[in-house]
C-alpha atoms as a PDB file:
ATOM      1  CA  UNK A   1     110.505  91.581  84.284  1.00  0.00           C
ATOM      2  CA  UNK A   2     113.163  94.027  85.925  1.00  0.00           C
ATOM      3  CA  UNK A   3     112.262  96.473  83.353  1.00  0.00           C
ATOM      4  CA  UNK A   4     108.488  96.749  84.392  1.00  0.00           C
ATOM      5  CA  UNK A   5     108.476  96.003  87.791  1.00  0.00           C
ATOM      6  CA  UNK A   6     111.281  98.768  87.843  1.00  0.00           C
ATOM      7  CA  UNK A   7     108.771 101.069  86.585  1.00  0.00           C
ATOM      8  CA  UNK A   8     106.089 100.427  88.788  1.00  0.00           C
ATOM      9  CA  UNK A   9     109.055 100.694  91.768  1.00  0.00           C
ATOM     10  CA  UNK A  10     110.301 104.262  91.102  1.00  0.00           C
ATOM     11  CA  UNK A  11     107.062 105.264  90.374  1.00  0.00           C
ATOM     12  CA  UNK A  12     105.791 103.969  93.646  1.00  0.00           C
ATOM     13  CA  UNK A  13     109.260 105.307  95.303  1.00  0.00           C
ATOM     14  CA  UNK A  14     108.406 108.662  94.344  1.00  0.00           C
ATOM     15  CA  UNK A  15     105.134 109.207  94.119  1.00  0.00           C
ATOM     16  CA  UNK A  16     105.091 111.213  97.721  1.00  0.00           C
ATOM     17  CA  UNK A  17     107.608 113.349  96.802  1.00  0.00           C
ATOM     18  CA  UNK A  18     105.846 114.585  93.938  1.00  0.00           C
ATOM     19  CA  UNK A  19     105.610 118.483  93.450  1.00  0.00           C
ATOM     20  CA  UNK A  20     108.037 118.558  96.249  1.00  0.00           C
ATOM     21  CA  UNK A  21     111.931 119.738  96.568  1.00  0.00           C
ATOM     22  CA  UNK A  22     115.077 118.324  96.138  1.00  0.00           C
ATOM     23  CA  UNK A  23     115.094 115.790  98.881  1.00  0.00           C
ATOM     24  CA  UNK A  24     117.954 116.898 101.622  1.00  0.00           C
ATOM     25  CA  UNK A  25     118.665 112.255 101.727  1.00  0.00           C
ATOM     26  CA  UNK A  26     118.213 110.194  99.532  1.00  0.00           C
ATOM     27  CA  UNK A  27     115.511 107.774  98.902  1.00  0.00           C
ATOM     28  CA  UNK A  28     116.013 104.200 100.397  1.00  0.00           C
ATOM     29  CA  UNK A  29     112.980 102.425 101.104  1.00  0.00           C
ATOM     30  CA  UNK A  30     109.060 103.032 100.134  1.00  0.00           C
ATOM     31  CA  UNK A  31     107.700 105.864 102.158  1.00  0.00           C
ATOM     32  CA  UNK A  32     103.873 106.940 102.744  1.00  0.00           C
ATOM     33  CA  UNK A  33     102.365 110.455 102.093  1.00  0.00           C
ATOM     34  CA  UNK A  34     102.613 112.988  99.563  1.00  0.00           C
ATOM     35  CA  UNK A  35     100.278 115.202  97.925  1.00  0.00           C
ATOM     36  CA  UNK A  36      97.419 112.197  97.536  1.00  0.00           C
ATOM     37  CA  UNK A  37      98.512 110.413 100.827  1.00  0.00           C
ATOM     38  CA  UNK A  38     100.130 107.935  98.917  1.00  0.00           C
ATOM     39  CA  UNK A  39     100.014 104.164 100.847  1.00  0.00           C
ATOM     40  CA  UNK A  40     103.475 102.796 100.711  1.00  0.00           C
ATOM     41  CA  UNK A  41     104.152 100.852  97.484  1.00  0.00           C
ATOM     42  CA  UNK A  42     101.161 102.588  95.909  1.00  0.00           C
ATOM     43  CA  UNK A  43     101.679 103.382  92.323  1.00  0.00           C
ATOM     44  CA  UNK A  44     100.490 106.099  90.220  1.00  0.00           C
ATOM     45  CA  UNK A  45      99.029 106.765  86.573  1.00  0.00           C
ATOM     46  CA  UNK A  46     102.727 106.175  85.250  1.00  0.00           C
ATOM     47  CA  UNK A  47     102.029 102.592  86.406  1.00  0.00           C
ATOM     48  CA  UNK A  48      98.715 102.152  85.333  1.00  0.00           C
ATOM     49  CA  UNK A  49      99.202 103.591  81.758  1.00  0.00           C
ATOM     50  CA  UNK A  50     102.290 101.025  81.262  1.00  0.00           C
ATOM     51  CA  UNK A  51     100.050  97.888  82.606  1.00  0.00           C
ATOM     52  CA  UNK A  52      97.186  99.020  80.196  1.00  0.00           C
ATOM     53  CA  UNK A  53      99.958  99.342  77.167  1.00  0.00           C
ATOM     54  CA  UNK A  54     101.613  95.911  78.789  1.00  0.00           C
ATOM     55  CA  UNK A  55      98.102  93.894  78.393  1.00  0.00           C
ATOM     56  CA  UNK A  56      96.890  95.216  75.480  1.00  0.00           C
ATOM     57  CA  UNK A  57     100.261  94.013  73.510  1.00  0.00           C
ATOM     58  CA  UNK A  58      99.097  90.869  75.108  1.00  0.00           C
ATOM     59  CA  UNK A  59      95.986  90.597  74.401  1.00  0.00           C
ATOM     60  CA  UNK A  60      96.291  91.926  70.939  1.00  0.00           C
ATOM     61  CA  UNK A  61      99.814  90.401  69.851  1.00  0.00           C
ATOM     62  CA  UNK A  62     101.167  93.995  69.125  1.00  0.00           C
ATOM     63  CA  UNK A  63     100.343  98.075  68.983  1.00  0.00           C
ATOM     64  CA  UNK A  64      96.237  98.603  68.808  1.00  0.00           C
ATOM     65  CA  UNK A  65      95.475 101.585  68.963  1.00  0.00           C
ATOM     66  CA  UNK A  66      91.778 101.608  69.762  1.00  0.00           C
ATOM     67  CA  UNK A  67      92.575  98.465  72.103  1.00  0.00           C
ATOM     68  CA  UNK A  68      94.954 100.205  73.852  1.00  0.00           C
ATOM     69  CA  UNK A  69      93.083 103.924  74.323  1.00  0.00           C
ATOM     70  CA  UNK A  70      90.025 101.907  75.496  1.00  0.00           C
ATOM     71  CA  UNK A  71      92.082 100.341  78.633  1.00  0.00           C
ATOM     72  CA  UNK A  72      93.882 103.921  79.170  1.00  0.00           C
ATOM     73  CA  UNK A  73      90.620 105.688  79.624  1.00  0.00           C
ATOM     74  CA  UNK A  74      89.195 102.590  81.864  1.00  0.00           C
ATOM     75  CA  UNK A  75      92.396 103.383  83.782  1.00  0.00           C
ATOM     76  CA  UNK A  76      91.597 107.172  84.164  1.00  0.00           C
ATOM     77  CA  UNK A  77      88.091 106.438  84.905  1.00  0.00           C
ATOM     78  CA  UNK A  78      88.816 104.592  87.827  1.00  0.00           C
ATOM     79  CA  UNK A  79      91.581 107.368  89.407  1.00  0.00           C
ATOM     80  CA  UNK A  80      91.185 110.449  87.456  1.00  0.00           C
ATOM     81  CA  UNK A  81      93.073 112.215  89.906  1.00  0.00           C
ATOM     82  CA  UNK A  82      96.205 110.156  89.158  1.00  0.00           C
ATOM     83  CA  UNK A  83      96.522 112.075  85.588  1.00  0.00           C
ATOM     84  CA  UNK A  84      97.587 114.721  84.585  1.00  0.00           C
ATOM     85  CA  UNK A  85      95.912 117.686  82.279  1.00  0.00           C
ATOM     86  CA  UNK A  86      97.116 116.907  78.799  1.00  0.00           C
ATOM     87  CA  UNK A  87      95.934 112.922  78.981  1.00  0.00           C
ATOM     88  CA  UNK A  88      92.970 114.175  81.209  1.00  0.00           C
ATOM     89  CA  UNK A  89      91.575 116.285  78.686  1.00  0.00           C
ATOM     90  CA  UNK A  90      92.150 113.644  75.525  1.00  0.00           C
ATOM     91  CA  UNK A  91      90.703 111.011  77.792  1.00  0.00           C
ATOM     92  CA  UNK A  92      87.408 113.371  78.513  1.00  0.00           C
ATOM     93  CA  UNK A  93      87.530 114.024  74.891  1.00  0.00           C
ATOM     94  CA  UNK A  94      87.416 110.203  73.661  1.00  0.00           C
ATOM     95  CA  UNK A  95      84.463 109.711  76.238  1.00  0.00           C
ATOM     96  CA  UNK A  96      82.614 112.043  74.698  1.00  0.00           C
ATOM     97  CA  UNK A  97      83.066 110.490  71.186  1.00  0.00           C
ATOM     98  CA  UNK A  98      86.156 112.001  69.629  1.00  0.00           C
ATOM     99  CA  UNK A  99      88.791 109.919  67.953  1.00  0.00           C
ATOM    100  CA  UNK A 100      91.785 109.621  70.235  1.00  0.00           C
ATOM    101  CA  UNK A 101      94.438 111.146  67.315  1.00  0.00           C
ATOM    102  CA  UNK A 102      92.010 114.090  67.444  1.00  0.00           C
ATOM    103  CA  UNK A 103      90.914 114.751  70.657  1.00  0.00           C
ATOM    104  CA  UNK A 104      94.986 114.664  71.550  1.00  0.00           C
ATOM    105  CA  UNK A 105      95.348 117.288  68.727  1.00  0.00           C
ATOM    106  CA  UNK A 106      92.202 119.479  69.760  1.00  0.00           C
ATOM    107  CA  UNK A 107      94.123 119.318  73.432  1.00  0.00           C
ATOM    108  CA  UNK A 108      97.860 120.023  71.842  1.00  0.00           C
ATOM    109  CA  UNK A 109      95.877 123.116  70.035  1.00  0.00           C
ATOM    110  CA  UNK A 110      93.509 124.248  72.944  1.00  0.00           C
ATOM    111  CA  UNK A 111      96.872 124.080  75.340  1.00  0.00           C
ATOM    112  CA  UNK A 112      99.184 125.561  72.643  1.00  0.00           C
ATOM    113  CA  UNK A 113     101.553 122.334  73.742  1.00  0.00           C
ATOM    114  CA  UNK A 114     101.683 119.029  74.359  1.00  0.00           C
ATOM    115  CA  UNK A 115     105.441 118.639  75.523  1.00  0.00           C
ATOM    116  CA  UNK A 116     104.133 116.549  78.667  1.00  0.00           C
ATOM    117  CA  UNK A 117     105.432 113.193  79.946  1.00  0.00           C
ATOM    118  CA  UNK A 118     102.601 111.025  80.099  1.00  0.00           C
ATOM    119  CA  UNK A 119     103.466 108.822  77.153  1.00  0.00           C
ATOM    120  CA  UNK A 120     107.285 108.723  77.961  1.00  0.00           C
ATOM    121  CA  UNK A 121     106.613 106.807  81.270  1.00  0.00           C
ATOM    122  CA  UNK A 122     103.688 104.690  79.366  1.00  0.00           C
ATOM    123  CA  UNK A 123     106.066 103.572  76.612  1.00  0.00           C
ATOM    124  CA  UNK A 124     108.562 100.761  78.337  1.00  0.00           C
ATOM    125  CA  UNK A 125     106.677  97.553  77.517  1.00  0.00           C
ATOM    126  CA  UNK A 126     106.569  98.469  74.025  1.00  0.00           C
ATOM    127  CA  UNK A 127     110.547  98.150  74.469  1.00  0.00           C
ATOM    128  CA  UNK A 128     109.984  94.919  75.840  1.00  0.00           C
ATOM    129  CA  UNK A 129     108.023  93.594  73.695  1.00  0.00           C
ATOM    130  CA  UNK A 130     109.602  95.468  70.408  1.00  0.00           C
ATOM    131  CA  UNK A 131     113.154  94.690  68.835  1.00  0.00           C
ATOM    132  CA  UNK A 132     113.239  95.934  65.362  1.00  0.00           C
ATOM    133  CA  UNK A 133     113.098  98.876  63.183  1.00  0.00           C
ATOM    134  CA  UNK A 134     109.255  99.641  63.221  1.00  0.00           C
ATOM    135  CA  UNK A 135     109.617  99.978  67.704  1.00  0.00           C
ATOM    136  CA  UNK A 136     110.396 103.724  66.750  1.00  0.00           C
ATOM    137  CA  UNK A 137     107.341 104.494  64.475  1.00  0.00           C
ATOM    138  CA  UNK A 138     105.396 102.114  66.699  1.00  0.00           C
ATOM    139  CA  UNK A 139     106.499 104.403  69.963  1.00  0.00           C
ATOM    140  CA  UNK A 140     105.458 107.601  67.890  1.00  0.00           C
ATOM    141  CA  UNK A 141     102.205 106.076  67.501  1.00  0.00           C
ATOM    142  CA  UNK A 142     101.580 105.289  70.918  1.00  0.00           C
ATOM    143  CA  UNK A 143     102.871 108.793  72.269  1.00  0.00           C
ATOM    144  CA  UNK A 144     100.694 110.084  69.331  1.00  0.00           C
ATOM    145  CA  UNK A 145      97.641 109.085  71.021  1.00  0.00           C
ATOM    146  CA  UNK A 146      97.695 111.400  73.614  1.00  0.00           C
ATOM    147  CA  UNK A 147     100.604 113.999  73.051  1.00  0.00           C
ATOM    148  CA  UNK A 148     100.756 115.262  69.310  1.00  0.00           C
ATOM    149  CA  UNK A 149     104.129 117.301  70.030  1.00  0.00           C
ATOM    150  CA  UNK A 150     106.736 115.450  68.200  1.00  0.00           C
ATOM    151  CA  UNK A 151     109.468 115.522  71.588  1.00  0.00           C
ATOM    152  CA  UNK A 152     107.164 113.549  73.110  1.00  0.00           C
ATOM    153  CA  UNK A 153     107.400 110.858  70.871  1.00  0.00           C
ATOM    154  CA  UNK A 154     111.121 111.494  70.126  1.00  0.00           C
ATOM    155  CA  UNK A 155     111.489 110.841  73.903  1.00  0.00           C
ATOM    156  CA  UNK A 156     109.758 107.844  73.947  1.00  0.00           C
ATOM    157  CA  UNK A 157     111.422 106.346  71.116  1.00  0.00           C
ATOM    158  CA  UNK A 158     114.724 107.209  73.126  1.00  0.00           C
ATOM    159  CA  UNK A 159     113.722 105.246  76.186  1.00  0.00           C
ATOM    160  CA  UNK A 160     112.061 102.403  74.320  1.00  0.00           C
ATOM    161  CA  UNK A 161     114.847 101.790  72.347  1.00  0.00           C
ATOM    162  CA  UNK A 162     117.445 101.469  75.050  1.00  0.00           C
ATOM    163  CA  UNK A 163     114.784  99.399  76.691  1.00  0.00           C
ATOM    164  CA  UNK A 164     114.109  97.127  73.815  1.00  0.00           C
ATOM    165  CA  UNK A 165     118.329  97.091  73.629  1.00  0.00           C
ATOM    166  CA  UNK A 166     119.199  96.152  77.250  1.00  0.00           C
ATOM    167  CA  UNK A 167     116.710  93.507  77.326  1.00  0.00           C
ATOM    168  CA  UNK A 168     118.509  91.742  74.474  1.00  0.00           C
ATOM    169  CA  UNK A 169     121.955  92.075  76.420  1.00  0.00           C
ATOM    170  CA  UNK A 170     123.394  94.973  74.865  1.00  0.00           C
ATOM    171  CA  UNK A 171     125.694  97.139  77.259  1.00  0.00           C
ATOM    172  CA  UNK A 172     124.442 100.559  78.831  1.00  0.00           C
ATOM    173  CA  UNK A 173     126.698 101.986  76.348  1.00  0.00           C
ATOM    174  CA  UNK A 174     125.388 100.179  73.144  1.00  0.00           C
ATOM    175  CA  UNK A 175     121.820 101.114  74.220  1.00  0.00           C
ATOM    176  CA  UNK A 176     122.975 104.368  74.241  1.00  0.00           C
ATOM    177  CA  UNK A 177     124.752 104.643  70.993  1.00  0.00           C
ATOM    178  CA  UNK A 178     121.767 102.898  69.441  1.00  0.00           C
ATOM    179  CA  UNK A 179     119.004 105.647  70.446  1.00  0.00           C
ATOM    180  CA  UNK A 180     121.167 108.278  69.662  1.00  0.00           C
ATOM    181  CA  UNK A 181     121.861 107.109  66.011  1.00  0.00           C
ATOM    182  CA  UNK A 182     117.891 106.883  65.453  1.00  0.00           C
ATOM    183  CA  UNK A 183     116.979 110.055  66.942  1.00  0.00           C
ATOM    184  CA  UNK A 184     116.038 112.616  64.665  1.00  0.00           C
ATOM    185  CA  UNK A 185     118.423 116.193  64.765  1.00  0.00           C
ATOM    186  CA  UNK A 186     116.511 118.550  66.844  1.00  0.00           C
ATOM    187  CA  UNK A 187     116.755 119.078  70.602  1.00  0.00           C
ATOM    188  CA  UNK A 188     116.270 115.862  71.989  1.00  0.00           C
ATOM    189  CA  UNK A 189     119.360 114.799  70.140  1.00  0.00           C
ATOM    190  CA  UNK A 190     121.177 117.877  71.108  1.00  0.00           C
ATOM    191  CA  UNK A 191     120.183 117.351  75.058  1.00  0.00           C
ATOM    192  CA  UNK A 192     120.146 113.521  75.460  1.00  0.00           C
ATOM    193  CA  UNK A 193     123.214 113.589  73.057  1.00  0.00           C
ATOM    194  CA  UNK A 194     124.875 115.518  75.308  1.00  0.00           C
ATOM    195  CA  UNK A 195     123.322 114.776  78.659  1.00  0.00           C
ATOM    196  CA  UNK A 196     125.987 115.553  81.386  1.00  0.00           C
ATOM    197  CA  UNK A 197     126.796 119.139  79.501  1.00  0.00           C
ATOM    198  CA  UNK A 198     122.920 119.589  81.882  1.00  0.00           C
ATOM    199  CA  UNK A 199     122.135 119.464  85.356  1.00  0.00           C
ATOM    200  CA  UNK A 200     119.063 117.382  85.587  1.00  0.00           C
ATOM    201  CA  UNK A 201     115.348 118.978  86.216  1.00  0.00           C
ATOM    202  CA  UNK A 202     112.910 116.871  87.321  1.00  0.00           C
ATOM    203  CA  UNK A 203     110.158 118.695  85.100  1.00  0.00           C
ATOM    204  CA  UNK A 204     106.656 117.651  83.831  1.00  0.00           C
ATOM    205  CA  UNK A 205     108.070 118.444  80.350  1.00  0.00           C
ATOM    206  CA  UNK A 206     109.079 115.073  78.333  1.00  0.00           C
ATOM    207  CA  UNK A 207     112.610 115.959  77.402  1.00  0.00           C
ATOM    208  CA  UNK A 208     113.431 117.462  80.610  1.00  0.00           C
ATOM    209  CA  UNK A 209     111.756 114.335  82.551  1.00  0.00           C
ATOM    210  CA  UNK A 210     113.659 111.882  80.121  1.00  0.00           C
ATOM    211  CA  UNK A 211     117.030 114.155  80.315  1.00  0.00           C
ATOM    212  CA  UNK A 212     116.509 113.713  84.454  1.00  0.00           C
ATOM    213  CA  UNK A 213     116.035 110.276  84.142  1.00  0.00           C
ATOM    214  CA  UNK A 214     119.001 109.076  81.553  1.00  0.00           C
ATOM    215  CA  UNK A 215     121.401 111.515  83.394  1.00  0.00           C
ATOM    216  CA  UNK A 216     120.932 109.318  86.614  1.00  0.00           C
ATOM    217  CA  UNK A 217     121.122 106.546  84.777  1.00  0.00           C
ATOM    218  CA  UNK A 218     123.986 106.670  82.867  1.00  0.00           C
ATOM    219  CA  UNK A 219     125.494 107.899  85.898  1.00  0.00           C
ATOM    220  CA  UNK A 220     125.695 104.404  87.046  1.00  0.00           C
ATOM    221  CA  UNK A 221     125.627 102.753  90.110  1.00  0.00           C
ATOM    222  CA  UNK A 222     123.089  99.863  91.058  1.00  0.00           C
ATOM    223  CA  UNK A 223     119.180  99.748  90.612  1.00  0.00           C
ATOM    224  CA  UNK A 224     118.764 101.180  94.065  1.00  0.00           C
ATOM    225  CA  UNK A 225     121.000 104.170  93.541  1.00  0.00           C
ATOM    226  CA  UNK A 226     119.875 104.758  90.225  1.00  0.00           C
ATOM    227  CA  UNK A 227     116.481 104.932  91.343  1.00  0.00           C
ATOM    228  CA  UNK A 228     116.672 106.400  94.547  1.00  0.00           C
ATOM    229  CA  UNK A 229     119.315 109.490  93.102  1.00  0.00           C
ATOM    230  CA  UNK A 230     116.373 109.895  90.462  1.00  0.00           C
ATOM    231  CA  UNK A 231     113.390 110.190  92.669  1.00  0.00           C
ATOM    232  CA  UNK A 232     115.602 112.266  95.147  1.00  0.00           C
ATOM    233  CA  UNK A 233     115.264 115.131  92.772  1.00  0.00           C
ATOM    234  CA  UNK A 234     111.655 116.068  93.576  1.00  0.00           C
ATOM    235  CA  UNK A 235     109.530 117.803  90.777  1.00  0.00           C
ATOM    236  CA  UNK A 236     108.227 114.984  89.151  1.00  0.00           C
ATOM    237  CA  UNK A 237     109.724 112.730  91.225  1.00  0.00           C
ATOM    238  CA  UNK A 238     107.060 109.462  90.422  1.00  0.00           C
ATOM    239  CA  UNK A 239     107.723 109.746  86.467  1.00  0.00           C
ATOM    240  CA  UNK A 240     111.528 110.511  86.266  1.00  0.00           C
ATOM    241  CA  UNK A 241     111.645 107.589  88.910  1.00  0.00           C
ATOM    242  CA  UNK A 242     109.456 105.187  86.498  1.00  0.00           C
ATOM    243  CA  UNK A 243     111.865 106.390  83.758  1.00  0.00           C
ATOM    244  CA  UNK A 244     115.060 105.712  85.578  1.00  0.00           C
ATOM    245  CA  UNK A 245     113.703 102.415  87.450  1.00  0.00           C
ATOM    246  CA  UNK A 246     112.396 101.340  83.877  1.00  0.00           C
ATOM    247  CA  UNK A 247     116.488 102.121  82.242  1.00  0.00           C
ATOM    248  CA  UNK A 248     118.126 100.673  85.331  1.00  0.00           C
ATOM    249  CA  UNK A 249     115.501  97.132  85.830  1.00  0.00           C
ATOM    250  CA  UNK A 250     116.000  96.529  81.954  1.00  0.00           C
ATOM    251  CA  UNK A 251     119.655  96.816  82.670  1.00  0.00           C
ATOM    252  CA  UNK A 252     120.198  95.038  85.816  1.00  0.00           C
ATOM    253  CA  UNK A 253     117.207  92.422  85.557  1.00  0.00           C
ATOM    254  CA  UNK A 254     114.684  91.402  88.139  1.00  0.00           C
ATOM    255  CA  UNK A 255     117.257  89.880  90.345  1.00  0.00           C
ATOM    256  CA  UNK A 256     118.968  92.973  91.077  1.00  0.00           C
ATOM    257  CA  UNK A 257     115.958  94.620  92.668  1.00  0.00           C
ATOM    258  CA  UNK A 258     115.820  94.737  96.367  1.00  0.00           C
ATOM    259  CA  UNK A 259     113.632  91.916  97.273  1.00  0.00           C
ATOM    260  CA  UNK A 260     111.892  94.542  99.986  1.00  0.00           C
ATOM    261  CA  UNK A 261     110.973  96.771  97.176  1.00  0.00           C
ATOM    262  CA  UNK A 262     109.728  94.097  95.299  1.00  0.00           C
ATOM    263  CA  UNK A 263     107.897  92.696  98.094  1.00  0.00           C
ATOM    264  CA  UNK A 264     106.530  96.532  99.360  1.00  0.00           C
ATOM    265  CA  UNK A 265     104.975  97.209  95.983  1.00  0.00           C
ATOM    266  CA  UNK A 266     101.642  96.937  95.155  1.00  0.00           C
ATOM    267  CA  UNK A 267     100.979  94.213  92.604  1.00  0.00           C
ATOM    268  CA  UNK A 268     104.051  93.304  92.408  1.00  0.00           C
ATOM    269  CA  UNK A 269     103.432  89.684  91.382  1.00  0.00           C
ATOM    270  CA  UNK A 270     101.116  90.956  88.540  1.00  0.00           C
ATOM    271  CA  UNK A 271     103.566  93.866  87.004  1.00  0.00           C
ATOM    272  CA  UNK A 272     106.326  90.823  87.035  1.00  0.00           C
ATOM    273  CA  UNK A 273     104.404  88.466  85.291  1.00  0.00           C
ATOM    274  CA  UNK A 274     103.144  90.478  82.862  1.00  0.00           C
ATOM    275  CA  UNK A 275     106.668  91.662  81.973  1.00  0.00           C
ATOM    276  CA  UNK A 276     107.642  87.892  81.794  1.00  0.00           C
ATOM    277  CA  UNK A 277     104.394  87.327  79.416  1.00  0.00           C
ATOM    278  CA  UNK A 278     105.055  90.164  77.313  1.00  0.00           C
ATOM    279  CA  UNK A 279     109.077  88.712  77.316  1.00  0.00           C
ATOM    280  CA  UNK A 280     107.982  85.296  75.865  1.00  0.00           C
ATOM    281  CA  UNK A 281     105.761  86.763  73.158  1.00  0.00           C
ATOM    282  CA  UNK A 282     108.331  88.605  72.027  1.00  0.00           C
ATOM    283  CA  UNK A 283     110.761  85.471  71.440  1.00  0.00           C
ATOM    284  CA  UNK A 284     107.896  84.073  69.345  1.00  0.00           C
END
């Protein structure tokens, strides 16, 4: 539950920062405005992506594929201007009949990249719900649907895996240890394997966005700092906040969350729940 509705929270914490500077004071409470006039405790497409992955786990006892690229394109139907160009253009491609695995390579080939976030911040309840070998495949897969470039998925795998770890009451530092053994050598390893040796960059790329977010993280402090040091960064303030509130609430647990944050954020009741659903299916 504290590793959803942490999510949703420093996605709704930073959403109107977004595109905006390093913030002058941190972060402490939810805040209206923003490049879409954000509401305060309004969410964003980081949000709505991880529901859509959270219920179709549910509904479908595990990773579907076509299940879940059905909900994700119901989800960009309804606020299109929530997403952002690589998932845009996959999602306009599957409506017009192409395969999901191909429209997201005809975009990764039109674009000349597919480095993008959008399936890092997606990827959390697949940590829930996920505890053994086949989460890292599994998070490729999912990451696959939309972003073909292999960091992407690396990424996710990362942050699903110290998800998946916290949740089952490892340490911050076993987490840790645990993605880095099953990351592949490349430059994910070499940055997240090394994350202080880099100031943090609150970028639209995935390793960069997933670098911000771990660095704050790791960093320590409570849920509130964690979150509010992460979204203080500006850039892509809503998605390294979703990444770092997503770390910290699968750390810390529901009960560490302010309860005003909890109570400020839209659908708060129904992000919990389905985290405590998609808890108790995993057990099973």
């Amino acid at each position: 539950m504290g590793a959803l509705s942490g999510l949703a929270i420093g996605d709704a914490m930073g959403a109107p920062f977004e595109g905006g500077p390093p913030l002058r004071d941190q972060v402490h409470e939810m805040r209206s405005d923003g490049l879409r006039k954000h509401k305060p405790g309004q969410y964003t497409d980081d949000t709505l992506q991880a529901i859509a992955v959270a219920e179709s786990l549910i509904i479908c006892r595990g990773f579907n594929p076509d299940d879940l690229i059905g909900r994700l394109v119901d989800g960009y139907k309804k606020f299109p201007e929530f997403y952002g160009p690589t998932s845009a253009s996959v999602f306009e491609l599957v409506m017009s009949g192409v395969p999901a695995y191909r429209a997201a390579t005809i975009t990764h080939m039109k674009n000349g990249s597919s480095r993008s976030n959008g399936s890092v911040m997606r990827g959390p309840p697949l940590g829930i719900y996920y505890s053994g070998p086949e989460l890292r495949e599994i998070s490729f897969c999912c990451s696959r649907l939309t972003h073909a470039d292999p960091v992407a998925g690396q990424c996710s795998g990362w942050v699903n895996r110290m998800i998946s770890g916290m949740c089952r009451g490892e340490s911050r530092e076993q987490a840790y240890e645990k993605a880095y053994r099953e990351c592949p050598e490349g430059e994910v390893m070499d940055m997240l394997g090394d994350f202080f040796s880099y100031d943090p960059i609150p970028s639209l790329d995935a390793l960069l966005a997933t670098h911000a977010a771990l660095r704050e993280f790791m960093d320590g402090g409570s849920f509130a700092e964690i979150v509010s040091r992460a979204v203080s960064l500006g850039g892509d303030s809503d998605t390294v906040g979703a990444i770092a509130g997503a770390l910290a609430g699968s750390w810390t647990g529901l009960s560490e969350i302010p309860g005003t944050w909890l109570t400020d954020l839209k659908d708060s009741g129904r992000i919990t729940g389905l985290g405590a659903v998609l808890w108790d299916m995993s057990q099973k």
